[in-house]
C-alpha atoms as a PDB file:
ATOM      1  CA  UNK A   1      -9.631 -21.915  19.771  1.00  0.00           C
ATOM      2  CA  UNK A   2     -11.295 -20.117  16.920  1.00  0.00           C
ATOM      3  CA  UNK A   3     -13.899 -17.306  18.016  1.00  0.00           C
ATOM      4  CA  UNK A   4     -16.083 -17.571  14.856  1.00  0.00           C
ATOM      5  CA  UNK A   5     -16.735 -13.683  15.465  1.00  0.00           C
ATOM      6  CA  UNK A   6     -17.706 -11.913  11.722  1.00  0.00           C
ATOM      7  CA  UNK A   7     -19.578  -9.540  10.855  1.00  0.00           C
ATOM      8  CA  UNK A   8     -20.724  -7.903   7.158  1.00  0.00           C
ATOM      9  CA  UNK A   9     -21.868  -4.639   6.087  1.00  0.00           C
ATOM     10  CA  UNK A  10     -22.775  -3.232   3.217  1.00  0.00           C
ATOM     11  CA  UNK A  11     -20.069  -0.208   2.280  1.00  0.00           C
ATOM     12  CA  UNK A  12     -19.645   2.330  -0.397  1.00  0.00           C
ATOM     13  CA  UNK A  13     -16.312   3.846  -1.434  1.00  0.00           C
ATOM     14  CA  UNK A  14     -13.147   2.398  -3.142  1.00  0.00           C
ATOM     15  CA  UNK A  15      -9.769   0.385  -2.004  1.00  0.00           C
ATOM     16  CA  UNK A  16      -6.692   0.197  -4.006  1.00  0.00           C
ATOM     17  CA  UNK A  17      -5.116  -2.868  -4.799  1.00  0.00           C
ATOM     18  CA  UNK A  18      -2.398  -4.833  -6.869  1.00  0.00           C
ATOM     19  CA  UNK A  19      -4.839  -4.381 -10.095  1.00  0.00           C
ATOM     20  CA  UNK A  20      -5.296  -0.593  -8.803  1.00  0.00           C
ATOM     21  CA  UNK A  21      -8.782   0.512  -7.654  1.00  0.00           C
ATOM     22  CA  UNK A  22     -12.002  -0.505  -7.405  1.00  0.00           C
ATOM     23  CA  UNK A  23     -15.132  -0.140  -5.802  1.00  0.00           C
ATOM     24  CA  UNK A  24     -16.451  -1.618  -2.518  1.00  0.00           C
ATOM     25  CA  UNK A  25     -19.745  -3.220  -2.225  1.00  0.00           C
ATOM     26  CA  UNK A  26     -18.937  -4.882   1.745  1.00  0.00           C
ATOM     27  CA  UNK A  27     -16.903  -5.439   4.288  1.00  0.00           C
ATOM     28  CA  UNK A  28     -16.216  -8.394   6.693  1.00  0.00           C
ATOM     29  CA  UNK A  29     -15.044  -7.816  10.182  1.00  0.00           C
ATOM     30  CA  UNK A  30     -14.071 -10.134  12.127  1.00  0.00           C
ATOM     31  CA  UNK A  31     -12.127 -11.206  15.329  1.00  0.00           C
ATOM     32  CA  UNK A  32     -10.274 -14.839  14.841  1.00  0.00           C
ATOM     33  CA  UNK A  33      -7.044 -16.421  14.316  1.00  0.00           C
ATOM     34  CA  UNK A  34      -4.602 -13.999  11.735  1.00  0.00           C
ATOM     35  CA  UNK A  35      -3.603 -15.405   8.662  1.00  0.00           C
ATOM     36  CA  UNK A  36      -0.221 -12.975   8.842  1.00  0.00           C
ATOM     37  CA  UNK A  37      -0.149 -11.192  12.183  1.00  0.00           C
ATOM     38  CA  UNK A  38       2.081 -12.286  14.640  1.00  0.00           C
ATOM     39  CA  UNK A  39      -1.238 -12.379  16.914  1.00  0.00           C
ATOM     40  CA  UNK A  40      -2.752 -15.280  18.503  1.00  0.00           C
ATOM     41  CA  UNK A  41      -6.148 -12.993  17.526  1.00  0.00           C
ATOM     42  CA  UNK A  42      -6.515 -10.396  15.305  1.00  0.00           C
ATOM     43  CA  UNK A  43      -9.153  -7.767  14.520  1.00  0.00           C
ATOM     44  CA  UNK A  44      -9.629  -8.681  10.450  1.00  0.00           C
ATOM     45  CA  UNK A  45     -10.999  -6.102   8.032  1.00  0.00           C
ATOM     46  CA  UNK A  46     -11.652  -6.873   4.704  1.00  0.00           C
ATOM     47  CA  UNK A  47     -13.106  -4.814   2.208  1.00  0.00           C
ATOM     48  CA  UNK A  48     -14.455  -6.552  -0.762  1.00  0.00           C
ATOM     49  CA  UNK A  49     -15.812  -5.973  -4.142  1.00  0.00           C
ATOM     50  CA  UNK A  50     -17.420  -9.681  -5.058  1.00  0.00           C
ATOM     51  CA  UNK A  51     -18.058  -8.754  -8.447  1.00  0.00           C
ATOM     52  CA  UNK A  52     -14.267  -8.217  -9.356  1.00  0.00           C
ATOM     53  CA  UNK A  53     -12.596 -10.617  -6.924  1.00  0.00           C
ATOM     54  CA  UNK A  54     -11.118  -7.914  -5.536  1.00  0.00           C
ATOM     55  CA  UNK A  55     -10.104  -7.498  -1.805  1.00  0.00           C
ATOM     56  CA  UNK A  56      -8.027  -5.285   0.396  1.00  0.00           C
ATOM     57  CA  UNK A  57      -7.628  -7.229   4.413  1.00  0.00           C
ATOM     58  CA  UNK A  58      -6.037  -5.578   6.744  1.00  0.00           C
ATOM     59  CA  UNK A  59      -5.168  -7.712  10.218  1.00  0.00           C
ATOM     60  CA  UNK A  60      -4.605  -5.096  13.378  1.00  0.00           C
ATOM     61  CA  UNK A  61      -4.326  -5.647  16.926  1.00  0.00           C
ATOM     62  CA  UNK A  62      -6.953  -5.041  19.851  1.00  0.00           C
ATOM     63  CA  UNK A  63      -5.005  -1.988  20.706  1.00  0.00           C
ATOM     64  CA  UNK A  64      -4.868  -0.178  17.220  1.00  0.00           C
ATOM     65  CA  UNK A  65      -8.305  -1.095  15.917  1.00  0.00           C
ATOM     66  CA  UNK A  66      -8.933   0.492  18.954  1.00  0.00           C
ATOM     67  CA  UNK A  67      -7.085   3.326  18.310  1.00  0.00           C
ATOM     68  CA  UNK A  68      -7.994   3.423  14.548  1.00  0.00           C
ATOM     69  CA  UNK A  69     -12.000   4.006  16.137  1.00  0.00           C
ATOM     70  CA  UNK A  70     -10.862   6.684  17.737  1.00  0.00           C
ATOM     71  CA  UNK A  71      -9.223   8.568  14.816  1.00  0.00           C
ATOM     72  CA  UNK A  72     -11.631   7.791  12.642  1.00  0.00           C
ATOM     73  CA  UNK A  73     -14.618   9.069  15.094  1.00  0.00           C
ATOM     74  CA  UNK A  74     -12.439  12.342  15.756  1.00  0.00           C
ATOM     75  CA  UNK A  75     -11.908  12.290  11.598  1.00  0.00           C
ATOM     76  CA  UNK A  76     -15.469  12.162  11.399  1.00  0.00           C
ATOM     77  CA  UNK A  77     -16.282  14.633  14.145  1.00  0.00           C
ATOM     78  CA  UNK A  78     -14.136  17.482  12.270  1.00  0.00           C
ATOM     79  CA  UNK A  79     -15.573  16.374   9.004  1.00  0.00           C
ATOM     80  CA  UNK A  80     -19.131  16.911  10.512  1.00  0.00           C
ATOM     81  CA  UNK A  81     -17.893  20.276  12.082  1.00  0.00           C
ATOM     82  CA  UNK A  82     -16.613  21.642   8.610  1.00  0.00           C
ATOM     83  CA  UNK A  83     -19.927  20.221   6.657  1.00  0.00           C
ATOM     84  CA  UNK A  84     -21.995  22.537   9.422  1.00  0.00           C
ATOM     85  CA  UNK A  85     -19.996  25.873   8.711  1.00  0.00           C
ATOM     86  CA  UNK A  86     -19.592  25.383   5.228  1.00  0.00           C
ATOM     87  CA  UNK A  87     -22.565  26.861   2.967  1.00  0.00           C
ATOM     88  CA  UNK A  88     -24.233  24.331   0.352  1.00  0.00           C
END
């Protein structure tokens, strides 16, 4: 059964793709059926710039988005750590 579970935020930064890169304006997350994954769900990423068409999806399991939030929180906890001690 499909979960209809999505989600959209607004993003800033850039994703590199078969054209090479480009900026993001959004991303979808979402929680459904894969289109690839060998999943019967699948956490779905997508970060999308509308303008261009362009799009870079990633499909992960339960188990590595979760661990993906926790290197990316501990990425963002050293990043904080180093802004602090480092002078403007």
């Amino acid at each position: 059964m499909c979960t209809t579970i999505s989600h959209r935020a607004a993003v800033s930064g850039s994703g590199k793709g078969p054209r090479g890169w480009f900026r993001l304006d959004h991303v979808h997350v979402g929680y459904d059926h894969p289109y690839h994954a060998p999943f019967e769900h699948a956490v779905s990423v997508d970060f999308v710039d509308e303008a261009a068409g362009a799009r870079v999806a990633v499909e992960l399991s339960r188990d590595s988005t979760r661990e993906l939030i926790r290197q990316l929180q501990a990425t963002l906890d050293q990043a904080d750590a180093y802004e602090a001690e480092t002078p403007a």
